[in-house]
Protein backbone atom coordinates (compact mmCIF):
# COMPACT_ATOMS: atom_id res chain seq x y z
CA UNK A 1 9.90 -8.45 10.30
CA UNK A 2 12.19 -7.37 7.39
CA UNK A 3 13.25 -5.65 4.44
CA UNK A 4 9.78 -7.70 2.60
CA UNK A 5 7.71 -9.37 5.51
CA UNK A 6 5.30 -12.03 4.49
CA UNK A 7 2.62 -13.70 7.43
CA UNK A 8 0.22 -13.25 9.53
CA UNK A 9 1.43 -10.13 11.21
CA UNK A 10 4.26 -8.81 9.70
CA UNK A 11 6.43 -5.25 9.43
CA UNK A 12 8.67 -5.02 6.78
CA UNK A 13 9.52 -2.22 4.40
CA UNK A 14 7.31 -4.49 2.13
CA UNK A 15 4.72 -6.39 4.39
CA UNK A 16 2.15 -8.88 2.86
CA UNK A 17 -0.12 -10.19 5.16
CA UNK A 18 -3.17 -10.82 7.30
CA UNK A 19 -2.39 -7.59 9.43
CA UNK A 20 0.90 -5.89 7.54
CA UNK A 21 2.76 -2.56 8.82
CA UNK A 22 5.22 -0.80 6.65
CA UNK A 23 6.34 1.46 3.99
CA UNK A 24 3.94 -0.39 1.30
CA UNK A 25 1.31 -2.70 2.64
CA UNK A 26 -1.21 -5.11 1.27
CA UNK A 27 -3.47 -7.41 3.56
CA UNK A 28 -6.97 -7.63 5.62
CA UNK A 29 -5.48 -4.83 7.80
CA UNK A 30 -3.04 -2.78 5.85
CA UNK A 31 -1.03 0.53 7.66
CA UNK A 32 1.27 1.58 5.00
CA UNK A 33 3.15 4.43 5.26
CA UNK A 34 2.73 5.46 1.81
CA UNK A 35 0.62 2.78 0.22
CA UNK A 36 -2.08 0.34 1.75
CA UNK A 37 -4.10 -2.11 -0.11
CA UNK A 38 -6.48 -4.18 1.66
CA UNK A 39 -9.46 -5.04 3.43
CA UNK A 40 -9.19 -2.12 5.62
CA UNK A 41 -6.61 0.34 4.58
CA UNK A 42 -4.43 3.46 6.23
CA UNK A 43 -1.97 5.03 4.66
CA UNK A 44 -1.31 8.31 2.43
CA UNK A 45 -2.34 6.18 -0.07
CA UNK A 46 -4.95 3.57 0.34
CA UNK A 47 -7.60 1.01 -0.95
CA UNK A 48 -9.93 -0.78 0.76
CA UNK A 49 -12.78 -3.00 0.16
CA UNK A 50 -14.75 -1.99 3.09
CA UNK A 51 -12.30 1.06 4.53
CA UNK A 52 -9.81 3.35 3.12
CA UNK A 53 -8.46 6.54 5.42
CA UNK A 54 -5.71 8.18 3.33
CA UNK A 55 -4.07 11.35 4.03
CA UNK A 56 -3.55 11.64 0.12
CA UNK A 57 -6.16 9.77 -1.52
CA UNK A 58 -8.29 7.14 -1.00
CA UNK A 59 -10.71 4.74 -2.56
CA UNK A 60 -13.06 2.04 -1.00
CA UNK A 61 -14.24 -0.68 -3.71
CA UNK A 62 -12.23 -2.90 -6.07
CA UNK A 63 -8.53 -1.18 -6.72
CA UNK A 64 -9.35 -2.20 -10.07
CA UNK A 65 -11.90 0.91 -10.85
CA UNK A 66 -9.09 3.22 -8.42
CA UNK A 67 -7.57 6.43 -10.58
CA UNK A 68 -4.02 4.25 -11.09
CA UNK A 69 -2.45 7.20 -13.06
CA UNK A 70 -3.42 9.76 -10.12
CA UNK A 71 -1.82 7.00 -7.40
CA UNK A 72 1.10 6.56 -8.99
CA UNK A 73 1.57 10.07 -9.59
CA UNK A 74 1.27 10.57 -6.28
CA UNK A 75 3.90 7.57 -5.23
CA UNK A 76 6.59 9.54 -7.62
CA UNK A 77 5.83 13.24 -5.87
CA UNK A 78 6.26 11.42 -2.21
CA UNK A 79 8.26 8.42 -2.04
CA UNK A 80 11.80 8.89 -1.79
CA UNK A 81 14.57 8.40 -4.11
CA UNK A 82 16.34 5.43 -2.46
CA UNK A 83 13.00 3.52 -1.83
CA UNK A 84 11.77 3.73 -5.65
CA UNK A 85 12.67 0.08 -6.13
CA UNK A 86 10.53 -1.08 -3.25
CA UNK A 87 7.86 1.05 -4.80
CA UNK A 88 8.36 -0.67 -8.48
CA UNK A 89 8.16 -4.53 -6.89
CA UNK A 90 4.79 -3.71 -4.69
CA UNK A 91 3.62 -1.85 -7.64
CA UNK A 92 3.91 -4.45 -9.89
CA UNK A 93 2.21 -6.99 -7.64
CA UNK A 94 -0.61 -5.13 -6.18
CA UNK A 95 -1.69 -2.35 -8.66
CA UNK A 96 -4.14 -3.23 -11.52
């Protein structure tokens, strides 16, 4: 658990891993509060391979062929102010 949680099962405001809770989320089971990219994926946002359930949009397939300019469209409508850099670093790692 952190501020940016990497492992197996992690919560963090950025989580990476095999089951990963937080604000922006990527692994084989993804809850992200705002963004979710994995496996199986919840969250306003998300992309799965197999499942996607978001409140916002969502896409199941390769986050390659995902609308990017809708998603992040959507990230600068809903995320707040003071978590914009989080958004930029998970961004930058996890969207094509």
């Amino acid at each position: 658990a952190g501020l940016i949680a990497f492992g197996a099962i992690c919560l963090g405001l950025i989580a990476v891993g095999a089951v990963a809770a937080g604000c922006f989320s990527a692994g084989a089971v993804a809850l992200g509060q705002y963004l979710a990219i994995g496996y199986s994926a919840r969250g306003m946002i998300a992309l799965g391979q197999s499942e996607a359930v978001g409140s916002l949009y969502h896409h199941v397939g390769d986050a390659a062929l995902a609308d990017v300019f809708t998603i992040r469209s959507l990230l600068n409508e809903q995320v707040p102010r003071w978590l914009e850099p989080a958004k930029n670093i998970f961004c930058a790692l996890f969207l094509p």
